[in-house]
Each structure stands twice: as structure tokens, then as C-alpha cells.
C-alpha atoms as a PDB file:
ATOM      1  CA  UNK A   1      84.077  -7.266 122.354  1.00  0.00           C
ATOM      2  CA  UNK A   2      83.108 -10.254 120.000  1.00  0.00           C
ATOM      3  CA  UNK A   3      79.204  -9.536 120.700  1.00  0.00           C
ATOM      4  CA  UNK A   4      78.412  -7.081 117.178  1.00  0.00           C
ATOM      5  CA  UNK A   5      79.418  -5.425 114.605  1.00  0.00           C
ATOM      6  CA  UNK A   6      78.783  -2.640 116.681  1.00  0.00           C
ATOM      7  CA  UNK A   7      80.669  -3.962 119.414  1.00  0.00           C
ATOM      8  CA  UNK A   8      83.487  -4.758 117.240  1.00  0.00           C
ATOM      9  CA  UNK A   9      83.700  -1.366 115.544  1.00  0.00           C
ATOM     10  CA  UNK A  10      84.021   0.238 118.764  1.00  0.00           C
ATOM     11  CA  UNK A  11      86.554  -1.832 120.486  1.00  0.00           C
ATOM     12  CA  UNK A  12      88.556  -1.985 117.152  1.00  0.00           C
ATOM     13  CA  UNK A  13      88.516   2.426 116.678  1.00  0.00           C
ATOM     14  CA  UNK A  14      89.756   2.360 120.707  1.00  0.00           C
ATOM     15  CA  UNK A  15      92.258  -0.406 120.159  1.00  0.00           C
ATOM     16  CA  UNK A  16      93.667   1.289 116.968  1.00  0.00           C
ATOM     17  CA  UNK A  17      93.815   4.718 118.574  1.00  0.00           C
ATOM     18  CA  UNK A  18      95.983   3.490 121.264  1.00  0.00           C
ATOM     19  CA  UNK A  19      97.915   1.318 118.859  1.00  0.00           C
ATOM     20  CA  UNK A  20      98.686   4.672 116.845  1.00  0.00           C
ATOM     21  CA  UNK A  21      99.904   6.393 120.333  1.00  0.00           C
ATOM     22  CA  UNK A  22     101.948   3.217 121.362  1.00  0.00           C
ATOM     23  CA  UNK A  23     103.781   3.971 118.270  1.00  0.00           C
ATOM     24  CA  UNK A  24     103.915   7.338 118.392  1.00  0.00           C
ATOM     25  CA  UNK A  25     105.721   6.643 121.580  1.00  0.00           C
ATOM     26  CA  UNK A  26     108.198   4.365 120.353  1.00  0.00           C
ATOM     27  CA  UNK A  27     111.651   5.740 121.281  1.00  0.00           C
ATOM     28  CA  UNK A  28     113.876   2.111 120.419  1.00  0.00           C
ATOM     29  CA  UNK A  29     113.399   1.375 116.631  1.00  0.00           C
ATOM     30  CA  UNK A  30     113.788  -2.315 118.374  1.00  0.00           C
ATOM     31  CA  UNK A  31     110.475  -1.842 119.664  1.00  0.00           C
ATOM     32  CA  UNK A  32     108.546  -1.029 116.404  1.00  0.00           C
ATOM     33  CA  UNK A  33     107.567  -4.383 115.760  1.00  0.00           C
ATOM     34  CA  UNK A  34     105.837  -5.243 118.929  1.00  0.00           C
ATOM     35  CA  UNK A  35     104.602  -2.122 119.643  1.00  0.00           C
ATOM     36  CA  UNK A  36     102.813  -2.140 116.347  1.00  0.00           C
ATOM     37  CA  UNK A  37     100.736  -5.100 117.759  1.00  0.00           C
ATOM     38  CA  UNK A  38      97.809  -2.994 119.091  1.00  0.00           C
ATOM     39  CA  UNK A  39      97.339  -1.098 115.868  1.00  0.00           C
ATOM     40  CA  UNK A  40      96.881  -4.646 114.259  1.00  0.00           C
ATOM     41  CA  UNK A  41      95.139  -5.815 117.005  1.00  0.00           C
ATOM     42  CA  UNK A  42      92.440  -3.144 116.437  1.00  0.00           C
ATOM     43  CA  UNK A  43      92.372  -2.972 112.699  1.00  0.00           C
ATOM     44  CA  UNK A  44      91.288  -6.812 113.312  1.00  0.00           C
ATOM     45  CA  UNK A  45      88.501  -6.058 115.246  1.00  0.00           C
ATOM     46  CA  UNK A  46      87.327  -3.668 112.892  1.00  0.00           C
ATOM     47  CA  UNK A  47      87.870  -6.527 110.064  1.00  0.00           C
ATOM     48  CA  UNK A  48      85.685  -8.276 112.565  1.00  0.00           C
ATOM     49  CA  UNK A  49      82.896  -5.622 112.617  1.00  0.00           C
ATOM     50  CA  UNK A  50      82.902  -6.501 109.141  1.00  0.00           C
ATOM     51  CA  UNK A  51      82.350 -10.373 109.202  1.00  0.00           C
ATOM     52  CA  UNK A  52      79.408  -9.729 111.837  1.00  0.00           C
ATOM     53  CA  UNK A  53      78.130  -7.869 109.317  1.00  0.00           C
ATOM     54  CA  UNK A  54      78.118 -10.482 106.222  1.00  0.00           C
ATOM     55  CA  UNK A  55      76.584 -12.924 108.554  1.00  0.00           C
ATOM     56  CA  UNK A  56      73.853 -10.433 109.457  1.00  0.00           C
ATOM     57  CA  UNK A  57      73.214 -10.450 105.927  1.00  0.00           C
ATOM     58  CA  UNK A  58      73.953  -6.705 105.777  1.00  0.00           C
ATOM     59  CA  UNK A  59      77.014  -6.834 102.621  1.00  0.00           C
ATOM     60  CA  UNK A  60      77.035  -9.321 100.043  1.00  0.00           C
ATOM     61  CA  UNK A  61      78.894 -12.606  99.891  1.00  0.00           C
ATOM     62  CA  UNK A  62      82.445 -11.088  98.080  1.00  0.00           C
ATOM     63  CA  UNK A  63      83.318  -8.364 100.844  1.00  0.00           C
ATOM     64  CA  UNK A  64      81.729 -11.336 103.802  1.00  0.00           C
ATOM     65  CA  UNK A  65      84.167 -14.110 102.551  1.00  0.00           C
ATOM     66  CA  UNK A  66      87.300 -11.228 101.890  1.00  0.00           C
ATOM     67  CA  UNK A  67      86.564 -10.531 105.589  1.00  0.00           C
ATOM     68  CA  UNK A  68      86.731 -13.665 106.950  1.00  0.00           C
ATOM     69  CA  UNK A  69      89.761 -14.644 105.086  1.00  0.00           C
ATOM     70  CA  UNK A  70      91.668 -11.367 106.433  1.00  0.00           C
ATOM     71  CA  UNK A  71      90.336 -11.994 110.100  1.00  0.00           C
ATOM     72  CA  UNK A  72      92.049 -15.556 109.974  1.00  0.00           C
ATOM     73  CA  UNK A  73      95.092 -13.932 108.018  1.00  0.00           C
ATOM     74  CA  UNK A  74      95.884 -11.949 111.108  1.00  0.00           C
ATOM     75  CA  UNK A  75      94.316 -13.999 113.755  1.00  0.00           C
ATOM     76  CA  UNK A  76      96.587 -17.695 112.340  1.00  0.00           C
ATOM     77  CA  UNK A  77      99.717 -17.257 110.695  1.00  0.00           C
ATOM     78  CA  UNK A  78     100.387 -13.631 111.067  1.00  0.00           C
ATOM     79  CA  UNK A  79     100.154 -13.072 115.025  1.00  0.00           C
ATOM     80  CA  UNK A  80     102.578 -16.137 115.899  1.00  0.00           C
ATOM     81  CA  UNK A  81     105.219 -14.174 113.006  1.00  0.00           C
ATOM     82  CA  UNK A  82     104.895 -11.065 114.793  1.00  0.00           C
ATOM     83  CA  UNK A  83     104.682 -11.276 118.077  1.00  0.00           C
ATOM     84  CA  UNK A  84     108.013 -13.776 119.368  1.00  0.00           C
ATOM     85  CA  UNK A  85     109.527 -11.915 116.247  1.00  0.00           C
ATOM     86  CA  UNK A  86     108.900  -8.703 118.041  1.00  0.00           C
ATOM     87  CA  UNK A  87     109.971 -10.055 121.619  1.00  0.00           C
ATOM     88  CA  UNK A  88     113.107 -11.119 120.020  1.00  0.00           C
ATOM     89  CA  UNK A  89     113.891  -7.679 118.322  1.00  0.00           C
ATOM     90  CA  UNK A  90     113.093  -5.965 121.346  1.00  0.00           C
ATOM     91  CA  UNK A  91     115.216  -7.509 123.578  1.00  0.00           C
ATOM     92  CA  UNK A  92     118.180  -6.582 121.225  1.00  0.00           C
ATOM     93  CA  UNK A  93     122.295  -7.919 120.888  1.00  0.00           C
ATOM     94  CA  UNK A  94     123.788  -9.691 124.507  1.00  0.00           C
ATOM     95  CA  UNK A  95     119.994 -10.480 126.079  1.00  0.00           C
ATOM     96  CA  UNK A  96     120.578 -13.565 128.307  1.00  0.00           C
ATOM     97  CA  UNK A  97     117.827 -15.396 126.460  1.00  0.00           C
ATOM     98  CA  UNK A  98     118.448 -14.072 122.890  1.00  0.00           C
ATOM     99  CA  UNK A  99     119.119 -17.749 121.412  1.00  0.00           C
ATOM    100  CA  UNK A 100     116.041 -18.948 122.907  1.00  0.00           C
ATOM    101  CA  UNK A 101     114.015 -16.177 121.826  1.00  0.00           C
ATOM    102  CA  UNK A 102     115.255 -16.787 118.379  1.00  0.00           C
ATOM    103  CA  UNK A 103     114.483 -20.453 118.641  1.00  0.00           C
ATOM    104  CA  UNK A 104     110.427 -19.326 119.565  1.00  0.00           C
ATOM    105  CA  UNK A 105     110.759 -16.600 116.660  1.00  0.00           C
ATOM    106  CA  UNK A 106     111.183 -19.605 113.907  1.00  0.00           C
ATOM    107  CA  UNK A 107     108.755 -21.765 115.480  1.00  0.00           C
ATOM    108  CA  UNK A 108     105.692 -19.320 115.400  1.00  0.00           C
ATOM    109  CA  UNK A 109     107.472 -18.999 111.359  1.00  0.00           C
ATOM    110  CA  UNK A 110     107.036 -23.070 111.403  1.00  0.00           C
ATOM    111  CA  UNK A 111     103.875 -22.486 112.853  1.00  0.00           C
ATOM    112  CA  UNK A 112     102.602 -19.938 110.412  1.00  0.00           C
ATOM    113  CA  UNK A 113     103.001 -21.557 107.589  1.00  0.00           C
ATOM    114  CA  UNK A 114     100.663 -24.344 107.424  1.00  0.00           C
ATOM    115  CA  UNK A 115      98.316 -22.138 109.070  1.00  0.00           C
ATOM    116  CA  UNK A 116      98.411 -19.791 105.630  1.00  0.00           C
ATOM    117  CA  UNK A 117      98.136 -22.395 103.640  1.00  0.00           C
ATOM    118  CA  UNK A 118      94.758 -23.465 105.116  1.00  0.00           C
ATOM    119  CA  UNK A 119      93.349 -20.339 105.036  1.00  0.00           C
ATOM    120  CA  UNK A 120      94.183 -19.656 101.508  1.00  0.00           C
ATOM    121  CA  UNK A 121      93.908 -23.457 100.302  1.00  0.00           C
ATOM    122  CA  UNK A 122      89.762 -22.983 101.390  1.00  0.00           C
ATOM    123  CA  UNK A 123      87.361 -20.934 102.355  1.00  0.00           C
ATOM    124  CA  UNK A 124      86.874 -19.720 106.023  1.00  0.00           C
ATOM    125  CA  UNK A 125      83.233 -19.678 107.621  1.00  0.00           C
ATOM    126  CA  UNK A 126      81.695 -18.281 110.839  1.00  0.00           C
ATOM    127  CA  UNK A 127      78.966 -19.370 112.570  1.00  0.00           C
ATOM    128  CA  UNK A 128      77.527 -16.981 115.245  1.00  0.00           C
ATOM    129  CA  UNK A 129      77.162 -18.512 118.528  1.00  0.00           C
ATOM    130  CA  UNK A 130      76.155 -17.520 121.492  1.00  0.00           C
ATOM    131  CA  UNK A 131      76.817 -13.978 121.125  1.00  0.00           C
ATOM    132  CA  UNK A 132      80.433 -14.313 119.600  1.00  0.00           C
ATOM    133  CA  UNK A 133      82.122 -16.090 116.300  1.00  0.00           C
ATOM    134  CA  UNK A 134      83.146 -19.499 115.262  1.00  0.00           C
ATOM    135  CA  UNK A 135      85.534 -19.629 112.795  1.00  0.00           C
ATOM    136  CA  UNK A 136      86.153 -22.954 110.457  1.00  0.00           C
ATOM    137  CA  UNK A 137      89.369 -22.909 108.872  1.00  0.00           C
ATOM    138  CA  UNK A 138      90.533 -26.347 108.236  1.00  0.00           C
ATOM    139  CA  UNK A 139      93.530 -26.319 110.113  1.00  0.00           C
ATOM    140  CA  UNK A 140      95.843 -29.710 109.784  1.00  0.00           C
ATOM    141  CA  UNK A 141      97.131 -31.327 112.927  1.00  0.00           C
ATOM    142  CA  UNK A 142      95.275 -28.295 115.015  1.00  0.00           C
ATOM    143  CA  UNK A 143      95.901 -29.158 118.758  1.00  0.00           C
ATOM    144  CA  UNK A 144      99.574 -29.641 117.399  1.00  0.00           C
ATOM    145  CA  UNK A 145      99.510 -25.785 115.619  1.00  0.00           C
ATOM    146  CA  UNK A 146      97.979 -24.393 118.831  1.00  0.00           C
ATOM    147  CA  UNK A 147     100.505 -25.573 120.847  1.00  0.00           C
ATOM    148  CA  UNK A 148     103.234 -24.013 118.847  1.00  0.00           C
ATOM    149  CA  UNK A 149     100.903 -21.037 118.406  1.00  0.00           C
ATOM    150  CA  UNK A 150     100.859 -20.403 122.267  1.00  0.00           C
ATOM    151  CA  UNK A 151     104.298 -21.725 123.091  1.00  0.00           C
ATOM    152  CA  UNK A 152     105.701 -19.027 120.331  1.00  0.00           C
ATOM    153  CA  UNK A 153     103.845 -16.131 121.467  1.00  0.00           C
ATOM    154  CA  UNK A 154     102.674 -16.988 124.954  1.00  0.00           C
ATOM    155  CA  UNK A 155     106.159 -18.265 125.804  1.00  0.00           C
ATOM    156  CA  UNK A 156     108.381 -14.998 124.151  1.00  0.00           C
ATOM    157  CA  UNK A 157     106.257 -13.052 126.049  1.00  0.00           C
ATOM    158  CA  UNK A 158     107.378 -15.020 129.275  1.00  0.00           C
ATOM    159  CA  UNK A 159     110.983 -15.674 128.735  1.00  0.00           C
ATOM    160  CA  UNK A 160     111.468 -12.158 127.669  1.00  0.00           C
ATOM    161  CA  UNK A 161     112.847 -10.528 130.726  1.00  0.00           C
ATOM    162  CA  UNK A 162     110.761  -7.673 130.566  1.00  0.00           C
ATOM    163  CA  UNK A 163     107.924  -7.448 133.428  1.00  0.00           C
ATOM    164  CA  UNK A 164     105.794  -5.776 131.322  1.00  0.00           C
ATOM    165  CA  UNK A 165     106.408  -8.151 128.717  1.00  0.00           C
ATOM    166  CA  UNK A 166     105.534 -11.201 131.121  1.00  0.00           C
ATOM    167  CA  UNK A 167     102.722  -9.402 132.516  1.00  0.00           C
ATOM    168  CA  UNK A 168     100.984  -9.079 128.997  1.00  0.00           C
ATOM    169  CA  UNK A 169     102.139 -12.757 128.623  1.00  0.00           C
ATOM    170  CA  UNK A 170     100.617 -14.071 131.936  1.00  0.00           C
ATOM    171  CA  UNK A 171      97.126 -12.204 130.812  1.00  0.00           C
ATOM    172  CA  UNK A 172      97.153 -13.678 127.271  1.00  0.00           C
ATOM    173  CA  UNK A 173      98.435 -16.698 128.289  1.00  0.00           C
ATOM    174  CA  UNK A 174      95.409 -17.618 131.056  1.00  0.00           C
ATOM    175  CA  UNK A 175      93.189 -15.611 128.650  1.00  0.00           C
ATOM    176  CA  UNK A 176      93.966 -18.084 126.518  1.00  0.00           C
ATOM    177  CA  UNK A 177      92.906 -21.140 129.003  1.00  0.00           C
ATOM    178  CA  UNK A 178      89.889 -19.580 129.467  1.00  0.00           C
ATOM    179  CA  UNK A 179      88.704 -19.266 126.346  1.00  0.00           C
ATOM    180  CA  UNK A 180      89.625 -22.465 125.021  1.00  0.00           C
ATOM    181  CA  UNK A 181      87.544 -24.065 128.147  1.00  0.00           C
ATOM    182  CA  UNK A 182      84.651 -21.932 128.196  1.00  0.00           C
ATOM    183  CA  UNK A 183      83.914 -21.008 124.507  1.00  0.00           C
ATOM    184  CA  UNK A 184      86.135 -23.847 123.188  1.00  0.00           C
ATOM    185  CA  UNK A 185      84.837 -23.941 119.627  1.00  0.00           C
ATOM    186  CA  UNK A 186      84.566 -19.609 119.381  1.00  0.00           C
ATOM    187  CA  UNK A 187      88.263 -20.149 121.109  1.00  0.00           C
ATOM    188  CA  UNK A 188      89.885 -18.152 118.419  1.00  0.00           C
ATOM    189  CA  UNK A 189      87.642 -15.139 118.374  1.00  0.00           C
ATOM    190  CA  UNK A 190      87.464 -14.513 122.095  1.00  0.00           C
ATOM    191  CA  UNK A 191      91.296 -15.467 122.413  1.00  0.00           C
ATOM    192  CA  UNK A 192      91.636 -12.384 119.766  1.00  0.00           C
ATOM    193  CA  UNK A 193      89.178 -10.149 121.932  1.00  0.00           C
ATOM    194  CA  UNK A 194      90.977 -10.466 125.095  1.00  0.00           C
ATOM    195  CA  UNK A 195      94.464  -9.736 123.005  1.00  0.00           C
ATOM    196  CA  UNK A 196      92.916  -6.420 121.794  1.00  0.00           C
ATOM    197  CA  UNK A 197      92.294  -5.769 125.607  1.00  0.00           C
ATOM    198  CA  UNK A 198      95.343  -7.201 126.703  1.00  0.00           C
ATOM    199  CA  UNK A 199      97.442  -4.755 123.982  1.00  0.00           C
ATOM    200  CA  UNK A 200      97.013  -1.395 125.980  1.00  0.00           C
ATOM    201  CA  UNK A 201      99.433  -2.980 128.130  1.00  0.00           C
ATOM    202  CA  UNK A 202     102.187  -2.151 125.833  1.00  0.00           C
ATOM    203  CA  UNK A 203     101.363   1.824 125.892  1.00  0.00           C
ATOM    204  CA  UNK A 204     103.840   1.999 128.659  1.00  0.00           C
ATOM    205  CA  UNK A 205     106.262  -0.355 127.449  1.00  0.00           C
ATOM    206  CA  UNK A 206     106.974   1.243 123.885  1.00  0.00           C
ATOM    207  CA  UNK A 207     107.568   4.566 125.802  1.00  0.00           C
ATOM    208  CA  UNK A 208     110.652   2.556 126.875  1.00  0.00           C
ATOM    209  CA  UNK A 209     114.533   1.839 125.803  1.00  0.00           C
ATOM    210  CA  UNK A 210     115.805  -1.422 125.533  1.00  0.00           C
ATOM    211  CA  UNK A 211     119.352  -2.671 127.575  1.00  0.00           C
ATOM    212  CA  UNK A 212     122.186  -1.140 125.878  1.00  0.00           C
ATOM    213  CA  UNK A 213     124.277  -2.417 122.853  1.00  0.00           C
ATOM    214  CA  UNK A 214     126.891  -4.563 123.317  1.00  0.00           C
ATOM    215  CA  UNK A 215     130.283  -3.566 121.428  1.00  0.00           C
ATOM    216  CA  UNK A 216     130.310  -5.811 118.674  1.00  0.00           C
ATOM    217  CA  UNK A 217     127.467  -7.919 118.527  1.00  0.00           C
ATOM    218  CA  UNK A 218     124.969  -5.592 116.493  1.00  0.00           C
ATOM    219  CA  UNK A 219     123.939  -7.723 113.127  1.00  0.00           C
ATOM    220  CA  UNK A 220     122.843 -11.517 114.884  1.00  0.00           C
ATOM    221  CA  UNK A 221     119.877 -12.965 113.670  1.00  0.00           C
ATOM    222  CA  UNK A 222     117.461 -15.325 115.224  1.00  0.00           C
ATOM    223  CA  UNK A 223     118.832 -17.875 116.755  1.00  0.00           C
ATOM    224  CA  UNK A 224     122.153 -15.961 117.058  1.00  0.00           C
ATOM    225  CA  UNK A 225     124.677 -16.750 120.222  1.00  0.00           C
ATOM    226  CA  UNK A 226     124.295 -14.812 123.778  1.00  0.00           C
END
């Protein structure tokens, strides 16, 4: 998906047209947030399209750099808020692993913010190479951040207690591997490609309901008690 503009613009148009139907779908306001995640997912591909085409030379230096800098907006601090943020709203008041899943929602917040900060402190470049994009960010203590980056989102994914859920978590999560040993310095832009792909797996789940409320316990936040 990472090999064009073209390429890009495609994939992201798909990937946003299902993300619009996932939400369309939604039937448990507790699965809004996650089930927005393909929308964004393709929207970022299209911001992608866009970064292919500054370093094709084909738009000026303003619009290349205001690309970049949203494609590492999503891509860095934003997807590690969302997604255990998401897992933890879906799973709702009395889930067995609600504490925990708190616990991973503030650490992909930990995690995001030094992330934003070195996107925003400096300018982010991309290098084409070999048919996909290396991004240079500037990120502080980054095998630390990716860590925390995977074990947020990766691991809410896994300890949610939803197959579909740990299905989309077992694909991103040896997507992830993957990537990071073939492409290792393009890591983050085919890590983001396969989690466009890996996305339509939540058309299904957003069609469902979560486990019902418990009397009483509506109004915990992260980190809140079983």
C-alpha cells in the first residue's frame, strides 16, 4: 500500500469507505471509539498519498512538510491514545480485565506524549526507499517508546476478551515483527499499511453489543476496580 501516491490514494478511499460503514454499523456507543479506527486509518493513507507526492516533487515544500507532520501526528502519539483507549471503552463496567485495560489506556497516554512533542519540537522527513517511506522524527529513548507503543495497543487488543479483538491484535502484532525485521528503518510506514489492512477486521465487530451493564458500576474511569 506504501508503494505511491497512487497506491496510497487508493488503499486510503477503500480503507475510509469501510471505516464510514464500520461506523455506520455501530450499535454500542462503547464501540465508537475503536470502530472509528479504520476511518482514521484510511484518512492516513490518503495523508500519505500526499507526502509521496511532495517527495515526487509534485506540491511545494508548505503542503509536503504539513503532510508529513500530520502522517506522524496519527501514526506516533495519536494511534497508541486511541486504540487501548478504545479497547478499554469497549469492553465497558464489570469486564474481568477492566483495571488492566485501564492501566494500558494511560500508558499509550505516557507514551504519546513525548512522541508529540518530537514531532512538533522538529521537522519530520521521508526518504523514499525501496518502494515505501522512511520517516525521521527524532524520537527520544525510541526502542523504549516502541515498546510502550506496541505493549499499549498490541497488548489491549490481546487482553481484551474479545476474539475478534485478539484476532486483529495477533495480525498487527506479528505485522508488526515483520516489519520492524524486514523494512526496519521504513518500520513505521509499513507497520501503518498493514493496520489499514488489518482494520476491515473490525466491520464485523462494530456490528456488535458489548456484555451487559452491571447495576451500579456505570461512571469508572481508567484504571477503575473490576
Amino acid at each position: 500500500m506504501c508503494w505511491s501516491a497512487e497506491a496510497d490514494a487508493a488503499a486510503g478511499a477503500v480503507v475510509a469507505g469501510l471505516g464510514t460503514v464500520c461506523l455506520l454499523r455501530v450499535r454500542d456507543p462503547r464501540r465508537v471509539p475503536l470502530a472509528a479506527l479504520p476511518l482514521l486509518l484510511g484518512v492516513h493513507q490518503l495523508v500519505e498519498a500526499a507526502v509521496w507526492l511532495g517527495e515526487d516533487g509534485r506540491i511545494g515544500p508548505g503542503p509536503a512538510l504539513a503532510a508529513r507532520t500530520v502522517w506522524a501526528l496519527i501514526a506516533l502519539p495519536l494511534l497508541p491514545l486511541l486504540v487501548p483507549f478504545g479497547v478499554w471503552c469497549a469492553a465497558g463496567p464489570g469486564h474481568p480485565r477492566r483495571r488492566t485495560l485501564g492501566a494500558l489506556a494511560v500508558l499509550g497516554a505516557v507514551v504519546a506524549v513525548p512522541l508529540a512533542v518530537a514531532v512538533l519540537r522538529r521537522p519530520v522527513s521521508a526518504e523514499v526507499r525501496h518502494h515505501t517511506l522512511a520517516y525521521a522524527v527524532g524520537v527520544p529513548a525510541a526502542p523504549l517508546l516502541t515498546a510502550g507503543y506496541l505493549l499499549a495497543t498490541v497488548g489491549a487488543l490481546l487482553l481484551s476478551g474479545d476474539a475478534a479483538l485478539r484476532r486483529l491484535g495477533l495480525a498487527l502484532g506479528a505485522g508488526a515483527v515483520v516489519c520492524a525485521v524486514v523494512w526496519r528503518l521504513a518500520f513505521a510506514s509499513t507497520w501503518c499499511a498493514l493496520a489499514a489492512v488489518a482494520a476491515v477486521l473490525l466491520l464485523g465487530w462494530a456490528g456488535g453489543t458489548g456484555p451487559p451493564v452491571p447495576a451500579g458500576a456505570a461512571g469508572r474511569g481508567p484504571g477503575a476496580g473490576k
